[in-house]
N, C-alpha and C. Protein backbone atom coordinates (compact mmCIF):
# COMPACT_ATOMS: atom_id res chain seq x y z
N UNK A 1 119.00 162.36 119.81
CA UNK A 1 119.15 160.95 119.55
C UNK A 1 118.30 160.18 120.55
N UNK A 2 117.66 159.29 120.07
CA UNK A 2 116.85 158.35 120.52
C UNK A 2 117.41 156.80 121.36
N UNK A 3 117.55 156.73 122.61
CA UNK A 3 118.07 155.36 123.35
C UNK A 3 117.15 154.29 122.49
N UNK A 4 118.11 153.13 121.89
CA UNK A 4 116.92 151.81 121.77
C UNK A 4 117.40 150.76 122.49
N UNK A 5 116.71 150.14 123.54
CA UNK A 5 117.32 149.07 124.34
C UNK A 5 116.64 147.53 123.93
N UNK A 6 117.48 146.43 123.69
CA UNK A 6 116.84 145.41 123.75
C UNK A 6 117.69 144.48 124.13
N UNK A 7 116.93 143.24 125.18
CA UNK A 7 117.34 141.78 126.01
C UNK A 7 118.28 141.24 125.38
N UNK A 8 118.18 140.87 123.78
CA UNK A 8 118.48 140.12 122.77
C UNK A 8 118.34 140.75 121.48
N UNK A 9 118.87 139.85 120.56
CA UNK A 9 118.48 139.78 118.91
C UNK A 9 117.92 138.58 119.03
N UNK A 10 116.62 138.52 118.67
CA UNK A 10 115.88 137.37 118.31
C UNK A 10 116.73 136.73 117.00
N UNK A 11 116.81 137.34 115.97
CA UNK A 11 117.41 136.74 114.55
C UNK A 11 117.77 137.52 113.39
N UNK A 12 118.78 137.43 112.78
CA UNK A 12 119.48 138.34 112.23
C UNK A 12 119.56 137.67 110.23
N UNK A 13 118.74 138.54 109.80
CA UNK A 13 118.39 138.60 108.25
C UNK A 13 119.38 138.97 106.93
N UNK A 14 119.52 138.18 106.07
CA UNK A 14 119.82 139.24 104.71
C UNK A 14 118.66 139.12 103.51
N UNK A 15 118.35 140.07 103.51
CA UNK A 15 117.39 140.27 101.96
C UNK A 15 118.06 140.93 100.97
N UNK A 16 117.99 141.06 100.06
CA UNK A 16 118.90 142.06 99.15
C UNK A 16 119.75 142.83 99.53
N UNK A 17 121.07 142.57 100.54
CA UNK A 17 121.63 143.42 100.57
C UNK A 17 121.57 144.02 101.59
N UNK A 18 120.07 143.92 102.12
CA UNK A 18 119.73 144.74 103.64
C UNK A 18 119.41 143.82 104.97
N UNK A 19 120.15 143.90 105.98
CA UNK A 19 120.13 143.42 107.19
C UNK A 19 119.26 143.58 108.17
N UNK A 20 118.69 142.60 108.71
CA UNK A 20 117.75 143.03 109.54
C UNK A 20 118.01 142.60 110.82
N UNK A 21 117.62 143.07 112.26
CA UNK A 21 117.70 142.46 113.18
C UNK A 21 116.43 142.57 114.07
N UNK A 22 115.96 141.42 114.26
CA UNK A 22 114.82 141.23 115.18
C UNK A 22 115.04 141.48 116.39
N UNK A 23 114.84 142.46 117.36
CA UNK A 23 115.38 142.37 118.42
C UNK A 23 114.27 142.30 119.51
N UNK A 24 114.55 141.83 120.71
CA UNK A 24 113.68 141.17 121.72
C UNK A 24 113.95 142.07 123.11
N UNK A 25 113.17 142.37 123.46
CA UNK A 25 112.67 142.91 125.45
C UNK A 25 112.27 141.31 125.75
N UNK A 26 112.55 140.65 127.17
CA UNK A 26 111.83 140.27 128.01
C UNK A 26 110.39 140.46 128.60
N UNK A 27 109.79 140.23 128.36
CA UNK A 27 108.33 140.42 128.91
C UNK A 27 108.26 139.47 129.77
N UNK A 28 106.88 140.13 130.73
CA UNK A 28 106.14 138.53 131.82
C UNK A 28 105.50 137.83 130.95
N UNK A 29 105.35 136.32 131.68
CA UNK A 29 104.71 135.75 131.07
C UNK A 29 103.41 135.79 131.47
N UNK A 30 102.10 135.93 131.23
CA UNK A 30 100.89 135.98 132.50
C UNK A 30 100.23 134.44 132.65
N UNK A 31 100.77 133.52 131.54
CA UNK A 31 99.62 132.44 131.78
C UNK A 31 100.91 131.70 132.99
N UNK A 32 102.44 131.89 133.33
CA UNK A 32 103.29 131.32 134.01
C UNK A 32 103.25 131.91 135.55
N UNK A 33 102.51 133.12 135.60
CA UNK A 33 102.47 133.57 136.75
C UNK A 33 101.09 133.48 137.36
N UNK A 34 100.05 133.07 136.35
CA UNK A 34 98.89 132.82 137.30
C UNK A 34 99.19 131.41 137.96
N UNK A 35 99.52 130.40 137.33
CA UNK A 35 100.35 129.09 138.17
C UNK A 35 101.52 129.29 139.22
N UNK A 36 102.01 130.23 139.32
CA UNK A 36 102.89 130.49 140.22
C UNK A 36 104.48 130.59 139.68
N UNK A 37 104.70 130.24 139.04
CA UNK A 37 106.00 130.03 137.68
C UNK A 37 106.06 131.15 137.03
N UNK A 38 106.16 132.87 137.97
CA UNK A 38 107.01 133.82 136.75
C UNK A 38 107.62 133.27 136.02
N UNK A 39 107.64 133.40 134.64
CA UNK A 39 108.99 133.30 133.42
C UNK A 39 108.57 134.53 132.55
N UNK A 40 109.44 134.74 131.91
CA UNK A 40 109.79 136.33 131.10
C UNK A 40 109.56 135.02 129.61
N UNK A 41 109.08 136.24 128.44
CA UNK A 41 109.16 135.34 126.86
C UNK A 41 110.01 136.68 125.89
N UNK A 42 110.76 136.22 125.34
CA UNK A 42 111.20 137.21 124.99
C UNK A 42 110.26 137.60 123.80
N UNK A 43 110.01 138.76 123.83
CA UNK A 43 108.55 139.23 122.80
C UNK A 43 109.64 140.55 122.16
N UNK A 44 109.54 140.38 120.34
CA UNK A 44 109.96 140.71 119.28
C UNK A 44 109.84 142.41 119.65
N UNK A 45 110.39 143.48 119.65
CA UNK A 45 109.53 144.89 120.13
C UNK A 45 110.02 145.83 118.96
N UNK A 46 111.10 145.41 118.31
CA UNK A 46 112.15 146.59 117.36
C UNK A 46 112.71 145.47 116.17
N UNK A 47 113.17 146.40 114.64
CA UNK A 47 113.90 146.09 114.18
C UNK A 47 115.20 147.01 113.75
N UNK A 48 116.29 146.68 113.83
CA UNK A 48 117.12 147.48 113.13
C UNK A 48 117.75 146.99 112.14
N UNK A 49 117.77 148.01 110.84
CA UNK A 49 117.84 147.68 109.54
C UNK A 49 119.07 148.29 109.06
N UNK A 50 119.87 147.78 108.70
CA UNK A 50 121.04 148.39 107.37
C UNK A 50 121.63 147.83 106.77
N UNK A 51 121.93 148.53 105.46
CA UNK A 51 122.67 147.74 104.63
C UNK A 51 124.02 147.13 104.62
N UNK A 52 124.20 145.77 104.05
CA UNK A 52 125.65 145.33 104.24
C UNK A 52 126.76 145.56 104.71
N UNK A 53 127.10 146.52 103.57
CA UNK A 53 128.22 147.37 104.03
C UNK A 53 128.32 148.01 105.75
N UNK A 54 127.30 148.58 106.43
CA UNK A 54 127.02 148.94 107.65
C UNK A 54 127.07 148.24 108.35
N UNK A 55 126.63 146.89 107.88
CA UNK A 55 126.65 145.40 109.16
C UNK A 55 127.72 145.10 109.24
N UNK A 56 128.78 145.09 107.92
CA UNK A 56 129.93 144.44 108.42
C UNK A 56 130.72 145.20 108.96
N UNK A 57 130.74 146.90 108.77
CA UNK A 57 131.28 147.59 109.54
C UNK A 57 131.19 147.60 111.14
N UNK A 58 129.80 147.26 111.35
CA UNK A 58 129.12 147.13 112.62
C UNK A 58 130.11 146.06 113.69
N UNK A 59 129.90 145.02 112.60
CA UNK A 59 131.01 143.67 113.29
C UNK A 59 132.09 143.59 113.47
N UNK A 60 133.02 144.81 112.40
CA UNK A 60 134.33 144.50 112.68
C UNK A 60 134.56 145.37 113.87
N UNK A 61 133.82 146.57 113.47
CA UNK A 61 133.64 147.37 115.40
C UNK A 61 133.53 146.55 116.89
N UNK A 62 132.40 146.04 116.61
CA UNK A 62 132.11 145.44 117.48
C UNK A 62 133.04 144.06 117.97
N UNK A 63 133.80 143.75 117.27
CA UNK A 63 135.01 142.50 117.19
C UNK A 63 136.29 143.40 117.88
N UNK A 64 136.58 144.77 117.54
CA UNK A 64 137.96 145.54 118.16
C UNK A 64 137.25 145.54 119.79
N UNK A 65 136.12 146.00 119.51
CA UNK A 65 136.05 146.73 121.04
C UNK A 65 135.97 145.48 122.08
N UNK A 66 135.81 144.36 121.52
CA UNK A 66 135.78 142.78 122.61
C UNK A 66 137.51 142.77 122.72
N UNK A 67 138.47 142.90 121.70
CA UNK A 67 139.31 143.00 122.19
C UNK A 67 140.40 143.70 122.77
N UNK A 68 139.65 144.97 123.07
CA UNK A 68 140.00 146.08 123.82
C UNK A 68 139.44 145.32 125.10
N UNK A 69 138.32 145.14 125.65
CA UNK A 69 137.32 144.60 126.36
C UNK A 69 138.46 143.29 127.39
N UNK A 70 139.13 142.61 126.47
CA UNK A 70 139.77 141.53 126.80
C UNK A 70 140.73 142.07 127.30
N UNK A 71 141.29 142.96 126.44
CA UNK A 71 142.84 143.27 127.02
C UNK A 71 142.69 144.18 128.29
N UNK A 72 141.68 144.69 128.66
CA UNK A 72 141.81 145.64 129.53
C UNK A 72 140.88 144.70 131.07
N UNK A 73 140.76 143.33 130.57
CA UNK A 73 140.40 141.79 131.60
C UNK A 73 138.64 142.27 132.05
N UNK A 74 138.13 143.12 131.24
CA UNK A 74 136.77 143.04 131.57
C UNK A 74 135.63 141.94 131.47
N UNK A 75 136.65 141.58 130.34
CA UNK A 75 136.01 140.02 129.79
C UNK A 75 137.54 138.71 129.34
N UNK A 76 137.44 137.21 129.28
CA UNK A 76 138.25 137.03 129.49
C UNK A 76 137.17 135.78 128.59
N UNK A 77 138.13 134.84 127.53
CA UNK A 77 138.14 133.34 127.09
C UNK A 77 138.26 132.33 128.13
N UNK A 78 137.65 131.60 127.65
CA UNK A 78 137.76 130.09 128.54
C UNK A 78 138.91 129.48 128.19
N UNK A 79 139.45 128.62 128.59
CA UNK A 79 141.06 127.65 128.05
C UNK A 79 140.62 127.11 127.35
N UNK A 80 141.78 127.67 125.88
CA UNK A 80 141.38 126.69 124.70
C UNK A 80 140.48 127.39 123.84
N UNK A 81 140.15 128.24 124.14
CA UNK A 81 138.96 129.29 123.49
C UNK A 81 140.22 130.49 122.44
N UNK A 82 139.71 130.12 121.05
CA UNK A 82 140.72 130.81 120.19
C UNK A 82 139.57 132.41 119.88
N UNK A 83 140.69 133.09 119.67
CA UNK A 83 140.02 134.54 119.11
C UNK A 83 138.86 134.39 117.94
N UNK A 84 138.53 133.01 117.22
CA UNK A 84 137.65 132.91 115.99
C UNK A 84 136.93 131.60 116.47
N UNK A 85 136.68 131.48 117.38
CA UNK A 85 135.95 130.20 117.36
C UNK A 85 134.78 130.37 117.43
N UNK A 86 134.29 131.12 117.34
CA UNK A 86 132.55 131.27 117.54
C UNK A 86 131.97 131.38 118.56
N UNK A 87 132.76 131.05 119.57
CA UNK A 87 132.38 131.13 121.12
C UNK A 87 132.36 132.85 121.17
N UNK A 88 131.39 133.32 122.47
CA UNK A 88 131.51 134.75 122.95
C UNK A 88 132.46 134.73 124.28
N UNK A 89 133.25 135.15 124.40
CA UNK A 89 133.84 135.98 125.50
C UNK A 89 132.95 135.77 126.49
N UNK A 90 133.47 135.36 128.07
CA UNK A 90 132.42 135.67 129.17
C UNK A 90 133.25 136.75 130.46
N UNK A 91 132.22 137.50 130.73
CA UNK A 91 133.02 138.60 131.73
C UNK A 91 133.57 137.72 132.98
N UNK A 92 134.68 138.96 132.65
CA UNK A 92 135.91 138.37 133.92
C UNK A 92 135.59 137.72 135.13
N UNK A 93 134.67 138.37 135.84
CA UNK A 93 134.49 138.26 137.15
C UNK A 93 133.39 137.40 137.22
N UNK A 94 132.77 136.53 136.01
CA UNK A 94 131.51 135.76 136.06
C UNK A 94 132.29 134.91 135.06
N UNK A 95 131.05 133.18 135.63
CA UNK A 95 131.15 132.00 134.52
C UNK A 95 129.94 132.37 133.23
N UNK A 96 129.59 131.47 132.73
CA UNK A 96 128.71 131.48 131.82
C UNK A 96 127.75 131.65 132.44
N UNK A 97 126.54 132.47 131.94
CA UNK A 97 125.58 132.50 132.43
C UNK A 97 124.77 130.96 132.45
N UNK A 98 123.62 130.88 133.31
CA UNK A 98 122.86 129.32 133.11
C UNK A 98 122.25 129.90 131.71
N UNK A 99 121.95 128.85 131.15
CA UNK A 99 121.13 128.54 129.88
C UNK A 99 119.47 128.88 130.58
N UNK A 100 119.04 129.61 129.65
CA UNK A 100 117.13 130.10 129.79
C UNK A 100 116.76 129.27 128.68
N UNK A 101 115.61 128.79 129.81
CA UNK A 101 114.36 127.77 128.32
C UNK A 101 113.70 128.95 127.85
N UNK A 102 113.63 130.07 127.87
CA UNK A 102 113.00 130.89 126.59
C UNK A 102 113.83 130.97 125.59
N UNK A 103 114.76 130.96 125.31
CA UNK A 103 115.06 131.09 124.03
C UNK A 103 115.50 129.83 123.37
């Protein structure tokens, strides 16, 4: 089996049925570091593809194990933050991360 690592999902597709996900590495930037201003861009590197059925399996997985995640205080809601609100979970021991102007 093959490791695939990526920063992000750039953006997440349906075409007929089949799901796509754009996913993003961090890269340097070079025209930000010849000015002196390292910044990273997140540059597109992978897609992963499956069908429906697989994505939503994917999500409801991925929805138990946040609240395994919660219950076991690795990650923890803000006050007022309901189990469906659209908000993500932020880890226990950290606030929100700052907001990045790359994305």
């Amino acid at each position: 089996m093959t490791d695939l690592f990526a920063d992000a999902v750039a953006d997440i597709t349906v075409i007929n049925g089949v799901v796509r996900f754009n996913l993003v590495t961090l890269e340097p930037d070079p025209a930000s570091r010849e000015k002196g201003e390292p910044r990273t861009l997140p540059t597109v590197q992978r897609r992963l593809v499956m069908p429906l059925p697989g994505f939503i399996n994917a999500v409801a997985q991925a929805q138990a194990l946040l609240v395994k995640l919660e219950q076991a205080g690795v990650l923890q809601r803000n006050a007022g933050e309901g189990a469906r609100d659209g908000k993500a979970p932020q880890p226990a021991a950290a606030k929100a991360p700052p907001t990045s102007p790359n994305f």
